[in-house]
C-alpha atoms as a PDB file:
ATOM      1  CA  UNK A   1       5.108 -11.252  16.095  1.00  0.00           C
ATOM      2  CA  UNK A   2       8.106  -9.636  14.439  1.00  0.00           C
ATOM      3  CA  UNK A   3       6.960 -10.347  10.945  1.00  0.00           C
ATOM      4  CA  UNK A   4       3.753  -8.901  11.879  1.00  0.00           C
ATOM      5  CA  UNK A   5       5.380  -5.667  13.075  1.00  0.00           C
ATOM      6  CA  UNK A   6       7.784  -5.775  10.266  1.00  0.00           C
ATOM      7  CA  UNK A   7       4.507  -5.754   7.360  1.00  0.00           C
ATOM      8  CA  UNK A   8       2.972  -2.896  10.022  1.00  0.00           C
ATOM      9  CA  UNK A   9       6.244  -0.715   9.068  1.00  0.00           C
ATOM     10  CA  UNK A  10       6.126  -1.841   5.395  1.00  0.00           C
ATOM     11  CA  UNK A  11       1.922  -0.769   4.931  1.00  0.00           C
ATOM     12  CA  UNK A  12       3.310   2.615   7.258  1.00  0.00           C
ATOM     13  CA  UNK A  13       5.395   3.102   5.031  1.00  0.00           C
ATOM     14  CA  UNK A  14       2.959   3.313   2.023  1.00  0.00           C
ATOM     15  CA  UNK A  15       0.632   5.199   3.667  1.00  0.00           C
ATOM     16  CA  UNK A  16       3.478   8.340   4.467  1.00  0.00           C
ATOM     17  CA  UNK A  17       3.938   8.313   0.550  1.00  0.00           C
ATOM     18  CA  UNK A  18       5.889  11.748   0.102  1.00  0.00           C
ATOM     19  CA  UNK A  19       4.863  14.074  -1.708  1.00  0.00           C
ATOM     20  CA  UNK A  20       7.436  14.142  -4.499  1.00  0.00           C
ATOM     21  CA  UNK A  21       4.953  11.041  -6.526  1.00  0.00           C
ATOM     22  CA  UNK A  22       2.218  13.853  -6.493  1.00  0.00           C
ATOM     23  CA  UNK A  23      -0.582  13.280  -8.489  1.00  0.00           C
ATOM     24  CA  UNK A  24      -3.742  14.816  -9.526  1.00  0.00           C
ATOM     25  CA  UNK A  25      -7.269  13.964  -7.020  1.00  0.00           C
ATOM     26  CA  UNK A  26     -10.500  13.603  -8.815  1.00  0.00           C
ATOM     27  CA  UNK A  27     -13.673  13.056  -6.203  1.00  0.00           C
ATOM     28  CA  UNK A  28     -14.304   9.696  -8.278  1.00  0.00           C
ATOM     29  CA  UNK A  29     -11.255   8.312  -6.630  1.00  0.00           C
ATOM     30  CA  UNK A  30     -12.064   8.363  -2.829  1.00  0.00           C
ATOM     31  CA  UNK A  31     -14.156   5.466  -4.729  1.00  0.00           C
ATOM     32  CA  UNK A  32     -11.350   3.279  -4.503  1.00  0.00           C
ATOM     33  CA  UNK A  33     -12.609   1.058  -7.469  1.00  0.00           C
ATOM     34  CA  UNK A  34      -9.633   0.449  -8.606  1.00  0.00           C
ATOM     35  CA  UNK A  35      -5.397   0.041  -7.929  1.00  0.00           C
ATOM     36  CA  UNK A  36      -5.188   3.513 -10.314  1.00  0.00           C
ATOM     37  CA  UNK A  37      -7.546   5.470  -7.532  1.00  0.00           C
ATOM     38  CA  UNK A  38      -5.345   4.110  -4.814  1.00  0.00           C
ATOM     39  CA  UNK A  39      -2.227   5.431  -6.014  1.00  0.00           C
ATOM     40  CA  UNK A  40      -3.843   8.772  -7.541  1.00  0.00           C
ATOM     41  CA  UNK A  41      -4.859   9.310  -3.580  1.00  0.00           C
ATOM     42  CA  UNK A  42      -1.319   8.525  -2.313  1.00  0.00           C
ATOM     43  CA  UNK A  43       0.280  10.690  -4.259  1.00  0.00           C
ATOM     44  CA  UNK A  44      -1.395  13.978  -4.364  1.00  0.00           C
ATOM     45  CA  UNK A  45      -0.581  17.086  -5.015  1.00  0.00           C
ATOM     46  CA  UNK A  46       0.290  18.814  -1.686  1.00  0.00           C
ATOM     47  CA  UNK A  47      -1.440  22.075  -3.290  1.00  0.00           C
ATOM     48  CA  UNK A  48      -4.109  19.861  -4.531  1.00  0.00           C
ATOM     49  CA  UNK A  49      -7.069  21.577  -2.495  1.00  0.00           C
ATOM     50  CA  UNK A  50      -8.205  17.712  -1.503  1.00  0.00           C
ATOM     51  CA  UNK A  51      -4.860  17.178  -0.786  1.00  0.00           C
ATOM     52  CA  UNK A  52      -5.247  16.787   3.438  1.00  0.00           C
ATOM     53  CA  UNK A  53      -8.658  14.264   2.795  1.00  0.00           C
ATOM     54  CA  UNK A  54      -6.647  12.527   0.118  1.00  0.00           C
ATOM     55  CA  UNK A  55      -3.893  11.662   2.160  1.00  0.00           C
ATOM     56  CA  UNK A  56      -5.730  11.044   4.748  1.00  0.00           C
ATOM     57  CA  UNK A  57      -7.677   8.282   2.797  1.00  0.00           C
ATOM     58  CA  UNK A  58      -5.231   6.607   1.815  1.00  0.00           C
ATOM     59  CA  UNK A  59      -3.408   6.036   5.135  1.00  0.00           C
ATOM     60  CA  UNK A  60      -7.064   4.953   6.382  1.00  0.00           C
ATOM     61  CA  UNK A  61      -7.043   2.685   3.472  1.00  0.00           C
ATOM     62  CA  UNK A  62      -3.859   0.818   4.003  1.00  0.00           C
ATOM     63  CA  UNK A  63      -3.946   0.590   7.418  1.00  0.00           C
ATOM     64  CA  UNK A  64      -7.578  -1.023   6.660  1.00  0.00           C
ATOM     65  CA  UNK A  65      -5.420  -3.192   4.667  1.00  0.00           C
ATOM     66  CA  UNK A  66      -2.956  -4.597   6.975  1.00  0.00           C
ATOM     67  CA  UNK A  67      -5.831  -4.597   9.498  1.00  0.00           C
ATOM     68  CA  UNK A  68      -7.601  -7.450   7.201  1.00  0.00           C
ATOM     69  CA  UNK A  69      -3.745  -9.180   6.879  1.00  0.00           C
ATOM     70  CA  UNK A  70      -3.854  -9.313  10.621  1.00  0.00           C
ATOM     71  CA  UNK A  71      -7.541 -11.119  10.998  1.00  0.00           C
ATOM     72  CA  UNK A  72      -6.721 -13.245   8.271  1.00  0.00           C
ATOM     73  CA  UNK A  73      -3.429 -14.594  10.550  1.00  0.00           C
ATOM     74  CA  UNK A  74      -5.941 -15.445  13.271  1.00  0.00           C
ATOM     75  CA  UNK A  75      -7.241 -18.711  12.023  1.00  0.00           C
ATOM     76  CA  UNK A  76      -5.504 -22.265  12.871  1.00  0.00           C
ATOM     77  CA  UNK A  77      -3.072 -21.948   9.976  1.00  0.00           C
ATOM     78  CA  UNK A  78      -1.536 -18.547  10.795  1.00  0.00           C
ATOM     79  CA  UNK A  79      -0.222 -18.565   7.296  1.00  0.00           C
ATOM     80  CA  UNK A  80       2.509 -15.734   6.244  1.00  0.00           C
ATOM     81  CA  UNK A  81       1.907 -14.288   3.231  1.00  0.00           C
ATOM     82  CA  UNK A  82       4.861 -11.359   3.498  1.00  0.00           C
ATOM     83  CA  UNK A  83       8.181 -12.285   5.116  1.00  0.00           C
ATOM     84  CA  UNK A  84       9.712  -8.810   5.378  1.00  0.00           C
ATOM     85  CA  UNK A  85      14.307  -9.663   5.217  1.00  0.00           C
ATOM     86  CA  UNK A  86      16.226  -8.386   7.853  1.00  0.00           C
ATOM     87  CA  UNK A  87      17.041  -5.176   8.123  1.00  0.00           C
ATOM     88  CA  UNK A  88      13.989  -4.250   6.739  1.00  0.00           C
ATOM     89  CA  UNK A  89      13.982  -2.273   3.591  1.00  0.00           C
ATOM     90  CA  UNK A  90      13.740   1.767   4.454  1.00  0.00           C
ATOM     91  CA  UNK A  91      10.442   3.875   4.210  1.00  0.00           C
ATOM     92  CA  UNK A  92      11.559   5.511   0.956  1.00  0.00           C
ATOM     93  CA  UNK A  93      12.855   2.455  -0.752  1.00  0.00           C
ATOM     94  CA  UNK A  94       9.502   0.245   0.122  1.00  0.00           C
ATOM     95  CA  UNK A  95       7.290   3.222  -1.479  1.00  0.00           C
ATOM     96  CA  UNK A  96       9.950   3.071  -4.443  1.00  0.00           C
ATOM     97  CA  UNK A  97       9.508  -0.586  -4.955  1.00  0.00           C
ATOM     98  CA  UNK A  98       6.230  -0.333  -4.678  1.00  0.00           C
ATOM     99  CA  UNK A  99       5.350   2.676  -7.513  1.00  0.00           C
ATOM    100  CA  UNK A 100       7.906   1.234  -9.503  1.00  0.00           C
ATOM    101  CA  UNK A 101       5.971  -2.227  -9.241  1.00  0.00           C
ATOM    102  CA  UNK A 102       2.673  -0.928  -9.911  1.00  0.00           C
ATOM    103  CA  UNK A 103       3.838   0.998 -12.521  1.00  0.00           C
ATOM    104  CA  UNK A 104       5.483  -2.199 -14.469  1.00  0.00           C
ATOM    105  CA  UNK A 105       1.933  -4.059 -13.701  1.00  0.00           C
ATOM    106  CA  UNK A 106      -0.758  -1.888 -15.643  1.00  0.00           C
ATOM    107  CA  UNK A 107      -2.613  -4.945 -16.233  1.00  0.00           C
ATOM    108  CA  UNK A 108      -3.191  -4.463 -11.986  1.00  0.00           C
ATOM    109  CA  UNK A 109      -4.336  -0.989 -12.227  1.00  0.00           C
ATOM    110  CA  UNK A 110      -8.457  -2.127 -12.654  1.00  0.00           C
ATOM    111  CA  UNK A 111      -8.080  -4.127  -9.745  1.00  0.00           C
ATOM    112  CA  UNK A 112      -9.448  -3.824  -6.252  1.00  0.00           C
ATOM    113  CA  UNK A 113      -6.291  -1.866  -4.176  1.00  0.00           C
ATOM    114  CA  UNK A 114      -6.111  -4.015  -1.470  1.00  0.00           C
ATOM    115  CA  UNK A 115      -5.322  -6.886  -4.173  1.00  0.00           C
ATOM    116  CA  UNK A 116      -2.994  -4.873  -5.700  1.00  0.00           C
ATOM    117  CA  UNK A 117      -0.884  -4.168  -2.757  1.00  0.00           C
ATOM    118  CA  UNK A 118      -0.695  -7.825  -1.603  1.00  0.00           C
ATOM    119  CA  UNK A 119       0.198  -9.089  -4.685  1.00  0.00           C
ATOM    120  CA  UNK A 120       3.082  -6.747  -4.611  1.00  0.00           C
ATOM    121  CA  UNK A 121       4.092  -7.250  -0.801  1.00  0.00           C
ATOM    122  CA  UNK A 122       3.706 -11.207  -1.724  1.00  0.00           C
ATOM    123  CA  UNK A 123       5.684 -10.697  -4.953  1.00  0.00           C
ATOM    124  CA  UNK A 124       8.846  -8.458  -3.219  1.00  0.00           C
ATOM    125  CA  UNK A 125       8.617 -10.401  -0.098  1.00  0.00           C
ATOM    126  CA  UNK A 126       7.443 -14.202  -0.489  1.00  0.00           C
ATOM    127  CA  UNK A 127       7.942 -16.646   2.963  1.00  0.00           C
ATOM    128  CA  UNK A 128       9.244 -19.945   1.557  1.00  0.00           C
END
């Protein structure tokens, strides 16, 4: 239960991206076809005039996320797939990691978001 409320914080904390990674919004990415729309949604422009639906979007989208990480727990395994350490990393420093992980992966930035953003909490934060 505490891991699960630990990952809740983590995905939280990607979805209250600051502005300061601001970005440009095209329409094309509320699409979502790839990692690149994800973080071009995230990071918008606060005078961007989709800024509010942007945002917006991508908080529905990772809480989506997690929401599938949850379901996927339910089964007889229960398998972990994130172990968040103790204390937990701050707000700020989880959307750092993150950017500055997605950023070092281009080869990610075709892939389907949700993909991307496991691969990266299951990368940081393994359970062994």
């Amino acid at each position: 239960m505490m891991i699960r409320n630990q990952i809740l914080i983590i995905l939280f904390m990607f979805a209250l991206l600051p502005p300061v990674y601001a970005g440009t919004v095209t329409k094309s990415d509320f699409q979502v076809k790839n990692t690149q729309s994800l973080l071009n949604l995230c990071n918008v422009n606060t005078d961007d005039p989709l800024y509010g639906q942007a945002l917006h979007f991508c908080h529905g989208y990772l809480v989506g996320a997690f929401h599938f990480y949850k379901v996927s727990r339910l089964g007889p395994k229960k398998e972990h797939l994130v172990c968040v350490p103790e204390p937990a990393p701050s707000r700020n420093d989880a959307i750092d990691q993150f950017i500055s992980w997605a950023n070092a992966h281009p080869e990610h930035m075709n892939e389907v978001p949700v993909e991307t953003e496991f691969r990266f909490l299951i990368e940081t934060w393994p359970c062994k």
